[in-house]
C-alpha atoms as a PDB file:
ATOM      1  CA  UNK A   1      -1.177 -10.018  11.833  1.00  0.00           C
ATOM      2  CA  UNK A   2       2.896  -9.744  11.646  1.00  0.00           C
ATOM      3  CA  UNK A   3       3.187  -8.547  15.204  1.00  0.00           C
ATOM      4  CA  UNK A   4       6.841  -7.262  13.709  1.00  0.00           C
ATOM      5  CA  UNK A   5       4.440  -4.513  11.986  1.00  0.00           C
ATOM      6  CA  UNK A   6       1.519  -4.004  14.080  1.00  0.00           C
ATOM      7  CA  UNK A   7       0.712  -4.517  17.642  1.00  0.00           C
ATOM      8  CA  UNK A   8      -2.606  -6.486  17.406  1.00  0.00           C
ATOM      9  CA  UNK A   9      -4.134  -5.483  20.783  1.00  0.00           C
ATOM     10  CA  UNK A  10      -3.515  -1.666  19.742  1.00  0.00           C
ATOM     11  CA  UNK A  11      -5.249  -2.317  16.714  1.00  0.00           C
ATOM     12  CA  UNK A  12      -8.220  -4.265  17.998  1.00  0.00           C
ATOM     13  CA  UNK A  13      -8.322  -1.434  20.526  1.00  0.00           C
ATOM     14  CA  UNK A  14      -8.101   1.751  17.712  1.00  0.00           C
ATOM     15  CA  UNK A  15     -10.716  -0.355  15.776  1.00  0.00           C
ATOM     16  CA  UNK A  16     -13.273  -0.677  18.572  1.00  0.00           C
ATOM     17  CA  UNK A  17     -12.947   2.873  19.459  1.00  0.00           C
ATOM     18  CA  UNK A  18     -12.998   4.263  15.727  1.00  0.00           C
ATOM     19  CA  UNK A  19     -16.114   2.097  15.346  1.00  0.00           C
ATOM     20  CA  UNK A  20     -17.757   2.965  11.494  1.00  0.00           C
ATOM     21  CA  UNK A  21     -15.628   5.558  11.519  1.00  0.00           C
ATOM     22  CA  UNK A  22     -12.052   3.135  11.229  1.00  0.00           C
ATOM     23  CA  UNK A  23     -12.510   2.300   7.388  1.00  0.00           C
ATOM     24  CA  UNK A  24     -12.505   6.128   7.050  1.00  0.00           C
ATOM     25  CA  UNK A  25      -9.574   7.069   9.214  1.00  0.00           C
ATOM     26  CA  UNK A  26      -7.589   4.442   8.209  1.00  0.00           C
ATOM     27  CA  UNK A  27      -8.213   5.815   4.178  1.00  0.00           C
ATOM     28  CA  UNK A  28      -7.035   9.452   5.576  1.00  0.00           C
ATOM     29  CA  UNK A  29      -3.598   7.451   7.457  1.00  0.00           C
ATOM     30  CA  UNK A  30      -2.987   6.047   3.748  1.00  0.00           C
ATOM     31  CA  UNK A  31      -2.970   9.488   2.011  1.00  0.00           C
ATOM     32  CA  UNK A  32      -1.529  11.276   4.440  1.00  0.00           C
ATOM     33  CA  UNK A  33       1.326   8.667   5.087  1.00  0.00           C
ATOM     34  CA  UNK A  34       2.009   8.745   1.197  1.00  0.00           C
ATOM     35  CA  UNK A  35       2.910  12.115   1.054  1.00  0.00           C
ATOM     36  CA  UNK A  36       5.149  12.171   4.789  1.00  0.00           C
ATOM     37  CA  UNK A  37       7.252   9.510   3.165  1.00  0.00           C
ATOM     38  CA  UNK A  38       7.193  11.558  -0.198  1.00  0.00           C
ATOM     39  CA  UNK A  39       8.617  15.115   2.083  1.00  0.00           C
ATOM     40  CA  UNK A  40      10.629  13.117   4.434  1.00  0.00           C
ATOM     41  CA  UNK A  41      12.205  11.590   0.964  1.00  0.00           C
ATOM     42  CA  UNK A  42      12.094  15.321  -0.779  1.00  0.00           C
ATOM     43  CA  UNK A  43      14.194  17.046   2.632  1.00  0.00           C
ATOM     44  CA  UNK A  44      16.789  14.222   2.328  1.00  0.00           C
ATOM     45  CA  UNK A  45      17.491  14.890  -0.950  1.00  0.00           C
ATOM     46  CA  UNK A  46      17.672  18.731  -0.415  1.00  0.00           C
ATOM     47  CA  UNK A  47      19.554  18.471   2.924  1.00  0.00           C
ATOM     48  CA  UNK A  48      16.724  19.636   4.842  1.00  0.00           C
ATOM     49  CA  UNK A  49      16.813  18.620   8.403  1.00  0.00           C
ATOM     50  CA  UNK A  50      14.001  20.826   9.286  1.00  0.00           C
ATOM     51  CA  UNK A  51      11.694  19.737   6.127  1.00  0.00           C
ATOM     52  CA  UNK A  52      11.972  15.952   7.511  1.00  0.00           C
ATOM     53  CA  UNK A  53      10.530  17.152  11.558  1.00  0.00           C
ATOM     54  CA  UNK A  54       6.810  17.843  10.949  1.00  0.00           C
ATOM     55  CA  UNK A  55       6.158  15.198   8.201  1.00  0.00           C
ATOM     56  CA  UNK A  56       8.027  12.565  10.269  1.00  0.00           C
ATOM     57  CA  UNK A  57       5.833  13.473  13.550  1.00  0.00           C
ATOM     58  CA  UNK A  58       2.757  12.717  11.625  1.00  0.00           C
ATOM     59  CA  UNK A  59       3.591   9.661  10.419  1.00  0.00           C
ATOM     60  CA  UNK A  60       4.508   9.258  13.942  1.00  0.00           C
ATOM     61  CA  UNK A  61       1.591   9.686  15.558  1.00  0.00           C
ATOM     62  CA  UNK A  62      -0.574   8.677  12.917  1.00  0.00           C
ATOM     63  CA  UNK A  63       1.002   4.832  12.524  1.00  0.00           C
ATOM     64  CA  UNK A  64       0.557   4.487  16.061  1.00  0.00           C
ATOM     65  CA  UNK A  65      -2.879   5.363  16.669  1.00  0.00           C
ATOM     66  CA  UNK A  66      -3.430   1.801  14.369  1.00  0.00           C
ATOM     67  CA  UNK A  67      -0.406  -0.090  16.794  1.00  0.00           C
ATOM     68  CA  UNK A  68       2.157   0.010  14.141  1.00  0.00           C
ATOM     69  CA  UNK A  69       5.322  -0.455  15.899  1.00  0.00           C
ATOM     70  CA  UNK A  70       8.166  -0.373  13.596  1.00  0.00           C
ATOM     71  CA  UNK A  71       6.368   2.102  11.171  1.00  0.00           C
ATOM     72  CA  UNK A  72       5.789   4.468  14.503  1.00  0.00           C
ATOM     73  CA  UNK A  73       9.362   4.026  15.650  1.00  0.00           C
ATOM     74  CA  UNK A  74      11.451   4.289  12.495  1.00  0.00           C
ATOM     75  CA  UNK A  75       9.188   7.903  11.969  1.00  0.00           C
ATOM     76  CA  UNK A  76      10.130   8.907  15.567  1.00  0.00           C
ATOM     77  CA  UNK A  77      13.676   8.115  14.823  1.00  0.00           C
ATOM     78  CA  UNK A  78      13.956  10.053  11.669  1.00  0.00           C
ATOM     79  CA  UNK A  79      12.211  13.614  13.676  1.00  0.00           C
ATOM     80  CA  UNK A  80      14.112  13.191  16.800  1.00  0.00           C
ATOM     81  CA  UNK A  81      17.640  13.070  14.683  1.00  0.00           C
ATOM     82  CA  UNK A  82      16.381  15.490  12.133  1.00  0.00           C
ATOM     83  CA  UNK A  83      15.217  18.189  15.414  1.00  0.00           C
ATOM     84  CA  UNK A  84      18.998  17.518  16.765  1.00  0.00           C
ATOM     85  CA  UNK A  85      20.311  17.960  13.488  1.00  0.00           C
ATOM     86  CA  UNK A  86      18.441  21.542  13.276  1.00  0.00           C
ATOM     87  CA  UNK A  87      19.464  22.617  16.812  1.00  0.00           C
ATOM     88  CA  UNK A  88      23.020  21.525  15.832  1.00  0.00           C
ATOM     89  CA  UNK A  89      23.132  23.005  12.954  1.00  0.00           C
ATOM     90  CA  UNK A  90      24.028  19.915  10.551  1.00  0.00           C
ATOM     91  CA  UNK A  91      23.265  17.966   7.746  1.00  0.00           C
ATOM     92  CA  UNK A  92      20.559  14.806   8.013  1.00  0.00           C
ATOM     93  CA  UNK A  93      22.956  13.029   6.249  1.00  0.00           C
ATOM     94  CA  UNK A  94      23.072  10.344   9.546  1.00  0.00           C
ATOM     95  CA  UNK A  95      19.764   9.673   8.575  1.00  0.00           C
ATOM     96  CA  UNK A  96      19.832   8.331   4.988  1.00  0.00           C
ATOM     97  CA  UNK A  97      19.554   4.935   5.914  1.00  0.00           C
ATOM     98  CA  UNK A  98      16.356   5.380   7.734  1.00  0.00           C
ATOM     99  CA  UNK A  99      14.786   7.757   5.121  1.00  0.00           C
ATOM    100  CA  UNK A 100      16.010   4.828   2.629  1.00  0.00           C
ATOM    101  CA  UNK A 101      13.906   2.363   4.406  1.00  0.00           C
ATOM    102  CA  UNK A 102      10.798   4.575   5.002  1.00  0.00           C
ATOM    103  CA  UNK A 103       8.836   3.877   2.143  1.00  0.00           C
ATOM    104  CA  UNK A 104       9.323   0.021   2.701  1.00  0.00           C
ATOM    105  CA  UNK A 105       8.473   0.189   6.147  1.00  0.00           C
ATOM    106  CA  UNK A 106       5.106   2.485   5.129  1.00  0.00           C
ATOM    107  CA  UNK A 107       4.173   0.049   2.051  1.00  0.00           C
ATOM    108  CA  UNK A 108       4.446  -3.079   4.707  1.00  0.00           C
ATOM    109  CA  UNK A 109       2.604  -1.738   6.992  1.00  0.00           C
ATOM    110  CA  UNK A 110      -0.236  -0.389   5.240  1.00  0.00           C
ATOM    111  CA  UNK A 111      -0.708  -3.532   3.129  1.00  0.00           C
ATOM    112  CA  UNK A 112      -0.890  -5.433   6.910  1.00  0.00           C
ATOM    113  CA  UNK A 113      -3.146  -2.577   8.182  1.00  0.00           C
ATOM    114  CA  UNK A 114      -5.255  -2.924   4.695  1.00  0.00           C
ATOM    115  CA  UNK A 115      -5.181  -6.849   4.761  1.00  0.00           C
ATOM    116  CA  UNK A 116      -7.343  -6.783   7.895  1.00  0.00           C
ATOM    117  CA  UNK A 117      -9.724  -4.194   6.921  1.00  0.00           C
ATOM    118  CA  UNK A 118     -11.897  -5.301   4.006  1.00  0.00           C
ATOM    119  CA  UNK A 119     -13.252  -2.227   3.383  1.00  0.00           C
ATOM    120  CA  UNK A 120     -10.552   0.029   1.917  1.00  0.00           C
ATOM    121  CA  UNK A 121      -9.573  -2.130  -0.921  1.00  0.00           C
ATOM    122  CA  UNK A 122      -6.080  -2.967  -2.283  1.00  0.00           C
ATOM    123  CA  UNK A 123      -3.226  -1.040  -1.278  1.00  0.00           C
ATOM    124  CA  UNK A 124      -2.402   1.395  -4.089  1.00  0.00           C
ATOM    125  CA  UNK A 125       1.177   1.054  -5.530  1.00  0.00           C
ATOM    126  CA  UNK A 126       3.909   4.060  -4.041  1.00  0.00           C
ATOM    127  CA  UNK A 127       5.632   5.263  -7.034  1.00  0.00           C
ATOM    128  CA  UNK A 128       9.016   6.462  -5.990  1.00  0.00           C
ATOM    129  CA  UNK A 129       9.722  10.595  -7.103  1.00  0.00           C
ATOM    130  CA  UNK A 130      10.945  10.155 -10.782  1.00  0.00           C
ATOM    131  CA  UNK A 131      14.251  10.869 -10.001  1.00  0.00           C
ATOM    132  CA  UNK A 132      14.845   8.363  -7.434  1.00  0.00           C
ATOM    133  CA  UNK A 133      16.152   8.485  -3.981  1.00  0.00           C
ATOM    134  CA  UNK A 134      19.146  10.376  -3.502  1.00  0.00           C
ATOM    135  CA  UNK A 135      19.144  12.326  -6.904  1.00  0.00           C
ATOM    136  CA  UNK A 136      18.264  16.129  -7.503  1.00  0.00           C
ATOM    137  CA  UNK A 137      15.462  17.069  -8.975  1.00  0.00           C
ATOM    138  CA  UNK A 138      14.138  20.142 -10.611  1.00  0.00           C
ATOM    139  CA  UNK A 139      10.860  20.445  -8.964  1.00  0.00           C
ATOM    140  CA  UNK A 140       7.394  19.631 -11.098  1.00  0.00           C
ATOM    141  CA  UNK A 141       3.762  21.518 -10.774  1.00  0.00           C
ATOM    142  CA  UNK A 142       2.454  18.764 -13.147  1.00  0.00           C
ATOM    143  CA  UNK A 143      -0.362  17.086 -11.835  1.00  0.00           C
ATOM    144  CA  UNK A 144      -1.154  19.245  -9.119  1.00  0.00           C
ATOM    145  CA  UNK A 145      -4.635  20.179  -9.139  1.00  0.00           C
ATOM    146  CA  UNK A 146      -6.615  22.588  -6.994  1.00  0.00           C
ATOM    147  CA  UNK A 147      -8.805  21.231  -4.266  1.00  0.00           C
END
């Protein structure tokens, strides 16, 4: 396990207590981390400090529950700025950098999460908004469906 990525210990320790139930969890860390990266991504592009706080907590608290240290600390980084940012009343524009390595750091990581669990299958390529990092774009309904 790249220890760089993951603390081993905290994931032996989330796997024992998950039990059956890790496979599972692990799935819902993977959908829910895809779209956090995708709104942290979508705030920086619109400027929106206070867009990038809640989606940046969960990934937060969500990478470390399976010990992944770099994931868990680059998220924390990007709320904590982004709350001071709102409370200041500024741009996230300090934060680009970060943001620009987010979806790195979240690929990584889940393939090294994945890798060890058998059960979830491959990781599924993140496509990257249409537009790119950094550009505007006119916002899309297409292929939303209702759940």
């Amino acid at each position: 396990m790249d220890a760089e990525l993951i603390n081993s210990q905290e994931y032996e320790l989330a796997r024992s207590q998950l039990g059956a139930n890790f496979t599972r969890i692990l799935g819902y860390f993977r959908e829910d981390g895809i779209k956090s990266v995708a709104e942290v991504e979508i705030a920086m592009r619109e400027r929106n400090s206070a867009a990038m706080v809640r989606p940046a907590h969960t990934l937060k608290g969500e990478s470390r529950q399976f010990g992944s240290i770099a994931l868990g600390n680059l998220a924390e980084r990007i709320e904590m700025t982004a709350r001071r940012c709102v409370e200041h009343r500024t741009g996230p524009e300090e934060l680009a950098e970060d943001v620009a390595a987010l979806r790195s750091c979240f690929t990584r990581t889940l393939e090294e999460l994945e890798r060890n669990d058998v059960g979830l299958g491959p990781v599924v390529a993140l496509r990257k908004p249409a537009g790119g990092f950094g550009r505007k774009m006119a916002p899309s309904l297409s292929g939303l469906t209702r759940g």
